[in-house]
C-alpha atoms as a PDB file:
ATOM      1  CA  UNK A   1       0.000   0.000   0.000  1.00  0.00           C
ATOM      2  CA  UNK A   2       2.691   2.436   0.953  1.00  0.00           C
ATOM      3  CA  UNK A   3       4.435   1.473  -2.242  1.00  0.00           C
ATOM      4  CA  UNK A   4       1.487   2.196  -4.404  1.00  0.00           C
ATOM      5  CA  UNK A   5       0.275   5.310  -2.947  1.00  0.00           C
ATOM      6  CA  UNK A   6       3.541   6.989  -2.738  1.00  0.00           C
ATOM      7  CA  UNK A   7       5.951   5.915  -5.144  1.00  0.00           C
ATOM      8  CA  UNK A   8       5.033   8.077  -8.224  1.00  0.00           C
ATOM      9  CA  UNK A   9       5.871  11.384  -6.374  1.00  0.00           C
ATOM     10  CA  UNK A  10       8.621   9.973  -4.462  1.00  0.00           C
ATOM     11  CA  UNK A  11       9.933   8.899  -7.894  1.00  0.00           C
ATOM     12  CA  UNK A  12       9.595  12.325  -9.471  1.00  0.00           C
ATOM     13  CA  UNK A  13      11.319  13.911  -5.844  1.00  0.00           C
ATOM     14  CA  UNK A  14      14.644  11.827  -6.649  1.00  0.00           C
ATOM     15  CA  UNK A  15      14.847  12.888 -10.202  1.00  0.00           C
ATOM     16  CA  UNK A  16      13.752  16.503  -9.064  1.00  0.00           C
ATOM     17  CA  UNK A  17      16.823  15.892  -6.753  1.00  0.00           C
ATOM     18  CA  UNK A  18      19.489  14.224  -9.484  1.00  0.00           C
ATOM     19  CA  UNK A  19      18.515  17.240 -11.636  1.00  0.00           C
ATOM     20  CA  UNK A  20      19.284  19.791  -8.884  1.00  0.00           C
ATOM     21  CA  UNK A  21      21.932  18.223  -8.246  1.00  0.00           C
ATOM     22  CA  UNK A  22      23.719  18.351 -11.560  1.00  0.00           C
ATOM     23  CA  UNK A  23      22.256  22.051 -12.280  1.00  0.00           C
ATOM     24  CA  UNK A  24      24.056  23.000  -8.857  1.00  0.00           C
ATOM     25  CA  UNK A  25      27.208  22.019  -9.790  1.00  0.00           C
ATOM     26  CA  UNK A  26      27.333  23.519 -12.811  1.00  0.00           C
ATOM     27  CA  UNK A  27      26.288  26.785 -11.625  1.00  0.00           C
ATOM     28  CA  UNK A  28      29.494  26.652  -9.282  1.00  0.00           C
ATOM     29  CA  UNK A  29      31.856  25.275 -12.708  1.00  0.00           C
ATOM     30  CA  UNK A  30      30.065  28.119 -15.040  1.00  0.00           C
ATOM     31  CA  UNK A  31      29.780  31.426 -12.543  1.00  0.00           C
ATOM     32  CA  UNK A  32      32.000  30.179  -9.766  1.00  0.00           C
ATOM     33  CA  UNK A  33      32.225  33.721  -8.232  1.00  0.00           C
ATOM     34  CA  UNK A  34      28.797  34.625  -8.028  1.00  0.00           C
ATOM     35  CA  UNK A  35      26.946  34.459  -5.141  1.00  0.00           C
ATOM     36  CA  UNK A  36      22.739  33.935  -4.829  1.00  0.00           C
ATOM     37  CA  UNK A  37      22.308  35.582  -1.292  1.00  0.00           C
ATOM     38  CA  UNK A  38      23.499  36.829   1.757  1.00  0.00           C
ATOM     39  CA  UNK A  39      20.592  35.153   3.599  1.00  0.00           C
ATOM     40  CA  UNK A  40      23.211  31.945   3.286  1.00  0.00           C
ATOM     41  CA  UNK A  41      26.679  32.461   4.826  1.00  0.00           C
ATOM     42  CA  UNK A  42      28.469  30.923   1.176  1.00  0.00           C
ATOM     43  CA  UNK A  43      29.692  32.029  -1.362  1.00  0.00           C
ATOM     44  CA  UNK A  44      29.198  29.698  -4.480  1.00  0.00           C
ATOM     45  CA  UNK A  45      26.065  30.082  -6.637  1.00  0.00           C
ATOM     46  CA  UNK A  46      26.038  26.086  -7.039  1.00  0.00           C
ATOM     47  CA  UNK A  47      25.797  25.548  -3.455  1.00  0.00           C
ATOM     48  CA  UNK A  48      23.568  27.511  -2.244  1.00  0.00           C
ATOM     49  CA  UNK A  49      21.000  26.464  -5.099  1.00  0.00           C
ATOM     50  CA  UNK A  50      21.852  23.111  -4.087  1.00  0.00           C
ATOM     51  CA  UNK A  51      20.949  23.527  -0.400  1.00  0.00           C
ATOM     52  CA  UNK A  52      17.536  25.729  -0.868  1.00  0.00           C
ATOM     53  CA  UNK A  53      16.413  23.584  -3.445  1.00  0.00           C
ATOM     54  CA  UNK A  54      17.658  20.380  -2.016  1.00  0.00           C
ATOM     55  CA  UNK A  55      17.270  21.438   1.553  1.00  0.00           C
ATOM     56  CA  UNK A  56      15.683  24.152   2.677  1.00  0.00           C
ATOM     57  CA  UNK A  57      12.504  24.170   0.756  1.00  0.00           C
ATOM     58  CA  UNK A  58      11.516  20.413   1.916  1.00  0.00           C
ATOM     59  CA  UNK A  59      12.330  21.127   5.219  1.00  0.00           C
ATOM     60  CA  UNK A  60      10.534  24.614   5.073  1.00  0.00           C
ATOM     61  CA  UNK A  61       7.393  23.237   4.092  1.00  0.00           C
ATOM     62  CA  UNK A  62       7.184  20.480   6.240  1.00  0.00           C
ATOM     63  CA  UNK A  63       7.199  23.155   9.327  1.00  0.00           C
ATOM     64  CA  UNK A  64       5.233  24.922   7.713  1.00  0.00           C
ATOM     65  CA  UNK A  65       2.452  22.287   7.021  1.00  0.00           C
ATOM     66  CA  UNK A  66       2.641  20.994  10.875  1.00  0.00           C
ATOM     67  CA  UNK A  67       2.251  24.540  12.328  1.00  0.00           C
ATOM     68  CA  UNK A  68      -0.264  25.390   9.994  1.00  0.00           C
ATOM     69  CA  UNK A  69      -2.344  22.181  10.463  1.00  0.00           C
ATOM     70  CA  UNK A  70      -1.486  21.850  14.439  1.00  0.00           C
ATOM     71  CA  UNK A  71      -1.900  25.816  15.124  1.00  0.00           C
ATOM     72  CA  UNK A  72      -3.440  27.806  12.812  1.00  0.00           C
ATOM     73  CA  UNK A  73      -6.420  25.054  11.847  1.00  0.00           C
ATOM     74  CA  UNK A  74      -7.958  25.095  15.168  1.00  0.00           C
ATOM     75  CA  UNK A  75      -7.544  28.925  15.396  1.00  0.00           C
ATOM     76  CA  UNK A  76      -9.062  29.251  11.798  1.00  0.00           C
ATOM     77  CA  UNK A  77     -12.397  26.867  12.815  1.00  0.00           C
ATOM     78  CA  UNK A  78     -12.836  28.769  16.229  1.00  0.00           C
ATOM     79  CA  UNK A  79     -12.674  32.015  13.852  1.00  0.00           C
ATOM     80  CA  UNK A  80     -15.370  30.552  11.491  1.00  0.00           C
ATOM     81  CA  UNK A  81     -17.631  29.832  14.356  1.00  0.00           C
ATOM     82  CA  UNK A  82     -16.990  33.203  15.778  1.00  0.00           C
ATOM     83  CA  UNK A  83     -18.170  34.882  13.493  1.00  0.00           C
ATOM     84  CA  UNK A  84     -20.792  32.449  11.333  1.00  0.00           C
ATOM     85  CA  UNK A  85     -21.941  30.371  14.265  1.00  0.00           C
ATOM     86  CA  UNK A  86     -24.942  32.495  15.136  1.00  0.00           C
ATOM     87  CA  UNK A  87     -26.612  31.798  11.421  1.00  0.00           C
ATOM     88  CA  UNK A  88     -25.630  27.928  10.703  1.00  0.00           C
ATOM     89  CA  UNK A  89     -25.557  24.464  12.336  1.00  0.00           C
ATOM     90  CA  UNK A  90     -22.080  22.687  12.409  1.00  0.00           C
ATOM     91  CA  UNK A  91     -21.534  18.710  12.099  1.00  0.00           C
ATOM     92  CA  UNK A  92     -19.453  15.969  11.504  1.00  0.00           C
ATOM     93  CA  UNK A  93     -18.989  13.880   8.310  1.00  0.00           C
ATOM     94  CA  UNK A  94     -17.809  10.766   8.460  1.00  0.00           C
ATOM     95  CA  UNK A  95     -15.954   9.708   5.028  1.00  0.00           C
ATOM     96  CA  UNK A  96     -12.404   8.612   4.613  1.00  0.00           C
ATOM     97  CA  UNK A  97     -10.735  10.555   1.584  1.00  0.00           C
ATOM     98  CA  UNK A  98      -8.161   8.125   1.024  1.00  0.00           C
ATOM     99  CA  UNK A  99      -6.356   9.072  -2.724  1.00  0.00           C
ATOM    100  CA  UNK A 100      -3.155  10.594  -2.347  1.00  0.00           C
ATOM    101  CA  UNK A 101      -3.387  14.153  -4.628  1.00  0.00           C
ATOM    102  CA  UNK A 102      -0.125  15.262  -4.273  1.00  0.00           C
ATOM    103  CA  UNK A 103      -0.583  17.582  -7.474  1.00  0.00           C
ATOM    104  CA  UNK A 104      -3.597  18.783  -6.785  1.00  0.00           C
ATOM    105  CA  UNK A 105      -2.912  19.502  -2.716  1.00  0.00           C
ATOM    106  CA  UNK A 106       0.903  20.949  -3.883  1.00  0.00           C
ATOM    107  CA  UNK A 107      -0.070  23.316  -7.002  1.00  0.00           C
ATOM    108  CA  UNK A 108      -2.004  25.732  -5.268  1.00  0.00           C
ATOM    109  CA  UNK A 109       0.802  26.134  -2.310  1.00  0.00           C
ATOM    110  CA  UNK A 110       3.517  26.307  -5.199  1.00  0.00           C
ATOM    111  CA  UNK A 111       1.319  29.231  -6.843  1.00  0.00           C
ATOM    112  CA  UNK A 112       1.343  31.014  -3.654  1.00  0.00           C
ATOM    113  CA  UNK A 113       4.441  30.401  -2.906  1.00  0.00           C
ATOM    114  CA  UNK A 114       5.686  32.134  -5.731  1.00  0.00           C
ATOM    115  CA  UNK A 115       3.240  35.129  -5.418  1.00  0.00           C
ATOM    116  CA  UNK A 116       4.673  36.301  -2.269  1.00  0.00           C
ATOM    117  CA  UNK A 117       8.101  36.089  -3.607  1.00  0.00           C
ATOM    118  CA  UNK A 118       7.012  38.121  -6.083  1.00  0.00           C
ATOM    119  CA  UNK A 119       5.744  40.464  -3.963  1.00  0.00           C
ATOM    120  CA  UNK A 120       8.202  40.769  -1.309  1.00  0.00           C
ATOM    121  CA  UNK A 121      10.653  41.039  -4.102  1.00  0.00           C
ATOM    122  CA  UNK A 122      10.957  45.057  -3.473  1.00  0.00           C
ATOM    123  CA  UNK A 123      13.986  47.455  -3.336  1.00  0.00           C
ATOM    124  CA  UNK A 124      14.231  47.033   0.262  1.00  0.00           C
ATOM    125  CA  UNK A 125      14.467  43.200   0.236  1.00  0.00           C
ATOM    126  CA  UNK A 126      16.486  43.209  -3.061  1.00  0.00           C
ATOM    127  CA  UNK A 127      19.132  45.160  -0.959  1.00  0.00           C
ATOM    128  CA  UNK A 128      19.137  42.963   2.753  1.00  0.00           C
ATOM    129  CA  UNK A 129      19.850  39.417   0.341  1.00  0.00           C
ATOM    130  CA  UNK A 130      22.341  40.850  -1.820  1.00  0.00           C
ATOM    131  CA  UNK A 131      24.251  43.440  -0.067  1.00  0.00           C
ATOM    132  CA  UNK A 132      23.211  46.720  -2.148  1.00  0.00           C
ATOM    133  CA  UNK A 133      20.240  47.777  -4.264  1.00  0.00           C
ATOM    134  CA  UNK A 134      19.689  46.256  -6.899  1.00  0.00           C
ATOM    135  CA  UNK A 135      22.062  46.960  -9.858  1.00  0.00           C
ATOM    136  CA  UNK A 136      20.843  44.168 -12.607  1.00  0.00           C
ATOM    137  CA  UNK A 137      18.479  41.876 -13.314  1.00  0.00           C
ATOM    138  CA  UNK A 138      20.575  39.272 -12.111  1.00  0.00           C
ATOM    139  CA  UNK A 139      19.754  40.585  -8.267  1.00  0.00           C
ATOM    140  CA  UNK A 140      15.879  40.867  -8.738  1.00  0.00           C
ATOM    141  CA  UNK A 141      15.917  36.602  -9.868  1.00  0.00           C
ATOM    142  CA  UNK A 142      18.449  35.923  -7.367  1.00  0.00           C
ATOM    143  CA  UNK A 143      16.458  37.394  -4.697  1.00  0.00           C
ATOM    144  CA  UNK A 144      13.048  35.871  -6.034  1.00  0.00           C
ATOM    145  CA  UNK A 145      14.803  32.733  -5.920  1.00  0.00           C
ATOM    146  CA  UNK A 146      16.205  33.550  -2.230  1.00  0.00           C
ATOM    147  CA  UNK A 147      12.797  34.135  -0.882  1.00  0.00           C
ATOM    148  CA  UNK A 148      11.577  30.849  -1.830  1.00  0.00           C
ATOM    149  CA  UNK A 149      13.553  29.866   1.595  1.00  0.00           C
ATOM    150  CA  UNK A 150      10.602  31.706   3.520  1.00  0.00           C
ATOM    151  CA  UNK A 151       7.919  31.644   1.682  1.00  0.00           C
ATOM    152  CA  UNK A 152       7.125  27.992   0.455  1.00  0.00           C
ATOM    153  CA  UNK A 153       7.282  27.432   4.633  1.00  0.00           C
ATOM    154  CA  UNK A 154       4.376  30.383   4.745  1.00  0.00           C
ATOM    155  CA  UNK A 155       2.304  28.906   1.919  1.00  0.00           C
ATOM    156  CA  UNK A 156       2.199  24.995   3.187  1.00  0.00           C
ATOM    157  CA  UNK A 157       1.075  26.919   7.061  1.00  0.00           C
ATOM    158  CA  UNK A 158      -2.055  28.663   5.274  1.00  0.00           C
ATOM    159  CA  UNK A 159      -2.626  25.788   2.833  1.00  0.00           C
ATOM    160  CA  UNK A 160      -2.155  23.013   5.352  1.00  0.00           C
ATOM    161  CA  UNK A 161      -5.016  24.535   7.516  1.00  0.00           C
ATOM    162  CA  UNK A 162      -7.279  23.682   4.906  1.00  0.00           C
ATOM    163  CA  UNK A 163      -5.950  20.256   4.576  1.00  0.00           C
ATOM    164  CA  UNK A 164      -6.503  19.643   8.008  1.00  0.00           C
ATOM    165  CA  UNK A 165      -9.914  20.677   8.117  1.00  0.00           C
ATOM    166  CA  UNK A 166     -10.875  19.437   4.839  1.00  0.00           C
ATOM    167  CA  UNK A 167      -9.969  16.122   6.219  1.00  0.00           C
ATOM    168  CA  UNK A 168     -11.646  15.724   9.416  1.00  0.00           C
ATOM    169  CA  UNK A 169     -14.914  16.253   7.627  1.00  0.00           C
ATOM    170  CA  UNK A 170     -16.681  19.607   9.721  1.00  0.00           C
ATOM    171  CA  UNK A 171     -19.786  21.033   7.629  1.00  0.00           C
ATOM    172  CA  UNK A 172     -21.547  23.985   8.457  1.00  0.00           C
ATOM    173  CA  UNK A 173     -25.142  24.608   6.991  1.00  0.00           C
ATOM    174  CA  UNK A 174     -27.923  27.192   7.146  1.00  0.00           C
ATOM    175  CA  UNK A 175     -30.582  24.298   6.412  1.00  0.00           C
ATOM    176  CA  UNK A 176     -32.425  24.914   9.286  1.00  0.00           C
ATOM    177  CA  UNK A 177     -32.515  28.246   9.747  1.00  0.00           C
ATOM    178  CA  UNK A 178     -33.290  29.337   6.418  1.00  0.00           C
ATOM    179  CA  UNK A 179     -36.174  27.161   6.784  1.00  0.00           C
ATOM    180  CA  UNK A 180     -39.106  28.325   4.340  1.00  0.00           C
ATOM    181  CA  UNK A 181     -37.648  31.473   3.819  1.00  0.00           C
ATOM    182  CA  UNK A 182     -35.710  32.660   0.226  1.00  0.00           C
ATOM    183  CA  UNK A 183     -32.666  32.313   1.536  1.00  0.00           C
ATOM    184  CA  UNK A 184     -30.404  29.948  -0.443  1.00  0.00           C
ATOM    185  CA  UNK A 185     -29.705  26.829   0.890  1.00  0.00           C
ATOM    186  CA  UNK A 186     -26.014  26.130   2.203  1.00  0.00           C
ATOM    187  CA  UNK A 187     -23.679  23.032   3.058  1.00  0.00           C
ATOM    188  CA  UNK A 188     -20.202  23.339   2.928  1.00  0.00           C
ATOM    189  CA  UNK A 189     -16.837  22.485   4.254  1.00  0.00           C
ATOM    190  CA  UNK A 190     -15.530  24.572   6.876  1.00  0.00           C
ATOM    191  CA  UNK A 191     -11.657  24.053   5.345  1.00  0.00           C
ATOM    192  CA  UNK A 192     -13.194  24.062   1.508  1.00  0.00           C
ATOM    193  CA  UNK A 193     -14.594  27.411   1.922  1.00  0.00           C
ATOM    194  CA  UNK A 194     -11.154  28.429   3.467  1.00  0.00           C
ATOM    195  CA  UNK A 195      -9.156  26.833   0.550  1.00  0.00           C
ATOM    196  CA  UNK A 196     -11.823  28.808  -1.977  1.00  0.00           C
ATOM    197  CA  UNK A 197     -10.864  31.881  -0.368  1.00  0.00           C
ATOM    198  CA  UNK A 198      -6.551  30.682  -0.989  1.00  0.00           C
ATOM    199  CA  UNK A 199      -7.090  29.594  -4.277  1.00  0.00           C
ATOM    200  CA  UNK A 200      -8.927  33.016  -5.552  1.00  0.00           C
ATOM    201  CA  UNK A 201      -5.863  34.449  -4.065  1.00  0.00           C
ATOM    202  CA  UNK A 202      -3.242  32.030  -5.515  1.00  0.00           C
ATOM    203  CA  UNK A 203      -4.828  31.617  -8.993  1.00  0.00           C
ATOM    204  CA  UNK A 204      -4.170  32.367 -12.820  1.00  0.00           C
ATOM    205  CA  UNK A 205      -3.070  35.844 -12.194  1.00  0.00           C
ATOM    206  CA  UNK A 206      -0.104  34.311 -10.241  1.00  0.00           C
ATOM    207  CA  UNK A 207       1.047  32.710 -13.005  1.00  0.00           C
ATOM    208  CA  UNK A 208       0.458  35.501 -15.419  1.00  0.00           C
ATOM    209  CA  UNK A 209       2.503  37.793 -13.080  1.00  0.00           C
ATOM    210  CA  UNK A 210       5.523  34.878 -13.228  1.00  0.00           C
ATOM    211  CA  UNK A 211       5.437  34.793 -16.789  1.00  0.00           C
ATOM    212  CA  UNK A 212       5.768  38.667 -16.944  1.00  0.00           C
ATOM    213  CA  UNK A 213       8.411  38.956 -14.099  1.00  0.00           C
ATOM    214  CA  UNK A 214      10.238  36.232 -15.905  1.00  0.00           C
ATOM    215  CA  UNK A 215      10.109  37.579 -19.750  1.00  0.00           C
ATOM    216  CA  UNK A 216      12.202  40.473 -18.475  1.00  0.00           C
ATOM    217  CA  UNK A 217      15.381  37.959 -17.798  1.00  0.00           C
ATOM    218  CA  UNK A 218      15.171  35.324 -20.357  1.00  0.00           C
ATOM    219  CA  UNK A 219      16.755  37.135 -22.929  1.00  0.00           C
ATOM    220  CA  UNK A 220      19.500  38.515 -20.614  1.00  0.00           C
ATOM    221  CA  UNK A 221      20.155  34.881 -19.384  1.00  0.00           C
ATOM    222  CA  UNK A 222      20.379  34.210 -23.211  1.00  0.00           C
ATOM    223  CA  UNK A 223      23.144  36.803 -23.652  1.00  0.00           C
ATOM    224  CA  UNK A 224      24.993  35.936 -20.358  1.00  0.00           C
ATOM    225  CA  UNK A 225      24.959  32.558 -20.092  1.00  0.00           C
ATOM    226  CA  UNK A 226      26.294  29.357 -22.113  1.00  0.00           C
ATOM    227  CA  UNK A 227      23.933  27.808 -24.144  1.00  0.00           C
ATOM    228  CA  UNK A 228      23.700  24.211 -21.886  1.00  0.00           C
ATOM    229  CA  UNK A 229      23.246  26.285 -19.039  1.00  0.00           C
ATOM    230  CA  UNK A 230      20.672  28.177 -20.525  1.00  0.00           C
ATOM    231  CA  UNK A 231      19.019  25.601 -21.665  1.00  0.00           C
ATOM    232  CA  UNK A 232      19.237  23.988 -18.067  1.00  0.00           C
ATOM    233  CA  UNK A 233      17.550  27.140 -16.790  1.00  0.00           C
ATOM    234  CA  UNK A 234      14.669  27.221 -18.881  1.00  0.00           C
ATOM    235  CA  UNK A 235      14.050  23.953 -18.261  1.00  0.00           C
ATOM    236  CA  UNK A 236      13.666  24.971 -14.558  1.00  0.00           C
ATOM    237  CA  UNK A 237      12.131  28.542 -15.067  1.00  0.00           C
ATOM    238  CA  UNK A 238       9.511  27.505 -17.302  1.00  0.00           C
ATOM    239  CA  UNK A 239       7.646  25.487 -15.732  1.00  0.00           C
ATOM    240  CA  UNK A 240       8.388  26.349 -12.304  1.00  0.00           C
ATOM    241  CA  UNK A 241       4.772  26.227 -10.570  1.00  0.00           C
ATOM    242  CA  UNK A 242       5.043  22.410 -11.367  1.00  0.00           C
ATOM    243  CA  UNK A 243       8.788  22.653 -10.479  1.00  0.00           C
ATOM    244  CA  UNK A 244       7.814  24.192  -6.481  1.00  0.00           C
ATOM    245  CA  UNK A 245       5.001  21.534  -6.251  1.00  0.00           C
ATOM    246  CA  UNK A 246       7.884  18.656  -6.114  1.00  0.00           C
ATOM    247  CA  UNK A 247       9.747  20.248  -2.478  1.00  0.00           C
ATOM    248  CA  UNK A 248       6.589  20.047  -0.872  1.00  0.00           C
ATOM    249  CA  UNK A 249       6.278  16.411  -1.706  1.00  0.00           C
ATOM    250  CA  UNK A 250       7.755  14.910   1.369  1.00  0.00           C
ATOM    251  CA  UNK A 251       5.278  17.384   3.351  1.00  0.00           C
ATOM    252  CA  UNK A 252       2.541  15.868   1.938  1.00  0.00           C
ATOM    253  CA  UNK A 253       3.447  12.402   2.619  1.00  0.00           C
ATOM    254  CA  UNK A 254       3.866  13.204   6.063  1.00  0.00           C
ATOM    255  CA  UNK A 255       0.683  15.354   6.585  1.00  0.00           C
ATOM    256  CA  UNK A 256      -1.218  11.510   5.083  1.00  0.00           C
ATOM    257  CA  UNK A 257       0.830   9.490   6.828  1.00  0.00           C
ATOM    258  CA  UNK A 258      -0.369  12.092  10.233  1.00  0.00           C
ATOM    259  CA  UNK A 259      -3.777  11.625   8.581  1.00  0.00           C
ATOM    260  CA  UNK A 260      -5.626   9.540  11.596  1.00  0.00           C
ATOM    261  CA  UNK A 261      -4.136  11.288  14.053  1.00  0.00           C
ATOM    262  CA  UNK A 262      -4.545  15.119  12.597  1.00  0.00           C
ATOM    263  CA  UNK A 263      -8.550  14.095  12.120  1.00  0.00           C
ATOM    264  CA  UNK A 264      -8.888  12.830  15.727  1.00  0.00           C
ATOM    265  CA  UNK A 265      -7.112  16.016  17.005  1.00  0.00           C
ATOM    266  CA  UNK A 266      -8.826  18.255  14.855  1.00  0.00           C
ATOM    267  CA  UNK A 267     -12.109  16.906  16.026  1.00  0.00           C
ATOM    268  CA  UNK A 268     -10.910  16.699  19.497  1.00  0.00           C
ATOM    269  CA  UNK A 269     -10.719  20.610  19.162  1.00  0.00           C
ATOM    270  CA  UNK A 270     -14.164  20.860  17.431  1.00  0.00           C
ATOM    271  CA  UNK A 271     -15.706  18.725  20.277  1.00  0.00           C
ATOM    272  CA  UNK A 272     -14.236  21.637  22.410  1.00  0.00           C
ATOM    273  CA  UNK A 273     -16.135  24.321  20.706  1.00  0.00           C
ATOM    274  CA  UNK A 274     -19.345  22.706  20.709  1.00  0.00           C
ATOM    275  CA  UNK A 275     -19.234  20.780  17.112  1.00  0.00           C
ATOM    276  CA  UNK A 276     -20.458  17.233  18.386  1.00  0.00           C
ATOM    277  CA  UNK A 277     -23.096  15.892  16.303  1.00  0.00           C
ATOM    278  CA  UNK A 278     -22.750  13.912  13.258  1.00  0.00           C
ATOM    279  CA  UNK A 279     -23.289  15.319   9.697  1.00  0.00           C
ATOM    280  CA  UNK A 280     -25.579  13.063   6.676  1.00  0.00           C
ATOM    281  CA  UNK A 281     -25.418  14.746   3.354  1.00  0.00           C
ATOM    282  CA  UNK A 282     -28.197  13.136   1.312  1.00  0.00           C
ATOM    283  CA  UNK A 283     -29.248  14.882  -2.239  1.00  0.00           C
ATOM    284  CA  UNK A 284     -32.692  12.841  -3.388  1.00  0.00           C
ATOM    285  CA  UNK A 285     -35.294  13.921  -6.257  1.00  0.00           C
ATOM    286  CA  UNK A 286     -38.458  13.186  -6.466  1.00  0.00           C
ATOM    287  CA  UNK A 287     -40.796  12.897  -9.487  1.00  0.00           C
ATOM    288  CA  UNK A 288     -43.736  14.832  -9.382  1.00  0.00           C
END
């Protein structure tokens, strides 16, 4: 079973992993003076790819998807009943979601991941990672890349909430109380309707902002660079959303390998806050 379930994106992590490997040391045989960021203490572009990449960004999000799951979930469904708790009934559905998606769980955390890089990739930022303001386009990409350190670790925390509640199955609905009135009828997921509000934010305008922020260095890399290692680059750069999903692989297995025990503590915390009876989603029609 473990086999099965896991070995397709455990497969694609050690490739991801041979590939970064390789790519990192030729960075340090092509530019061997260049450094990516003072936010590492080395000075060799190869290495320092090699450890964020390699390193970092695994371990980042796996922090990240614990706090976020272990912290922030309860905090988010006490917030919910805060402040919707007064107009709809909360339950608990019992069904075991047992397909591994890492894809589909991973894209939206790599897309937002990269957004605020993008966005914290300002003047004053550009100048704390690489020592000055920034002079080229070389230090805007380097410190994109740099922030990827802090970042991916702040995406898995707000998208493993939703995991976590998503999982241990809490509705909320306004059947009852909207009774015979107009109002429209409502039963949803306490962690889907957080991930709907994520996913708006991470979206397709994430990507179109990538592609923009990136057409302004792929023809520079094209002058400045050797053709393999160009050609190594845009392999990466390209399709990079898919490329940020494959770090936050070993995350993932650990947040369903935590699966049992995240739902019972989840629930644990919902018990806590009043959420104690059990939710039956039927959908029947009649013919008149």
């Amino acid at each position: 079973m473990l086999k099965s379930k896991y070995s397709k994106p455990i497969l694609y992590f050690i490739f991801y992993c041979i590939f970064i490997l390789i790519l990192s040391i030729v960075l340090s045989i092509s530019i061997p003076h260049l450094n990516l960021t003072y936010f590492i203490p080395i000075r060799d572009i190869g290495i320092e790819v090699g450890l964020i990449f390699l390193l970092i960004l695994p371990i980042s999000s796996i922090i990240g998807v614990l706090i976020g799951g272990y912290l922030f979930a309860p905090l988010f469904l006490y917030a919910h009943k805060k402040i919707f708790g007064k107009r709809v009934e909360y339950g608990i559905y019992e069904k075991d979601f047992t397909k591994f998606k890492f894809l589909s769980e991973g894209i939206f955390a790599a897309l937002m991941t990269i957004n605020l890089s993008l966005l914290l990739t300002t003047p004053l930022i550009i100048s704390i990672s690489v020592g000055r303001g920034s002079n080229s386009y070389i230090d805007d990409l380097s410190t994109f890349l740099a922030l990827l350190m802090f970042t991916i670790g702040l995406a898995s925390i707000l998208f493993s909430t939703t995991w976590f509640l998503m999982d241990s199955g809490i509705l909320y609905s306004n059947l009852k109380k909207a009774g015979d009135t107009p109002k429209q009828v409502e039963i949803r997921s306490v962690g889907r309707w957080y991930g709907q509000l994520l996913k708006g934010y991470a979206g397709v305008s994430v990507v179109l902002s990538y592609i923009e922020f990136i057409d302004l260095f792929i023809p520079q890399l094209a002058n400045d660079l050797s053709i393999p290692l160009f050609v190594m680059l845009l392999v990466v750069f390209i399709p990079f959303p898919l490329i940020i999903v494959i770090p936050i692989i070993p995350a993932l297995i650990i947040s369903d390998r935590l699966k049992d025990h995240r739902i019972r503590f989840i629930r644990e915390k919902a018990r806590k806050l009043g959420i104690t009876s059990n939710a039956e989603v039927t959908f029947e029609l009649k013919i008149k």
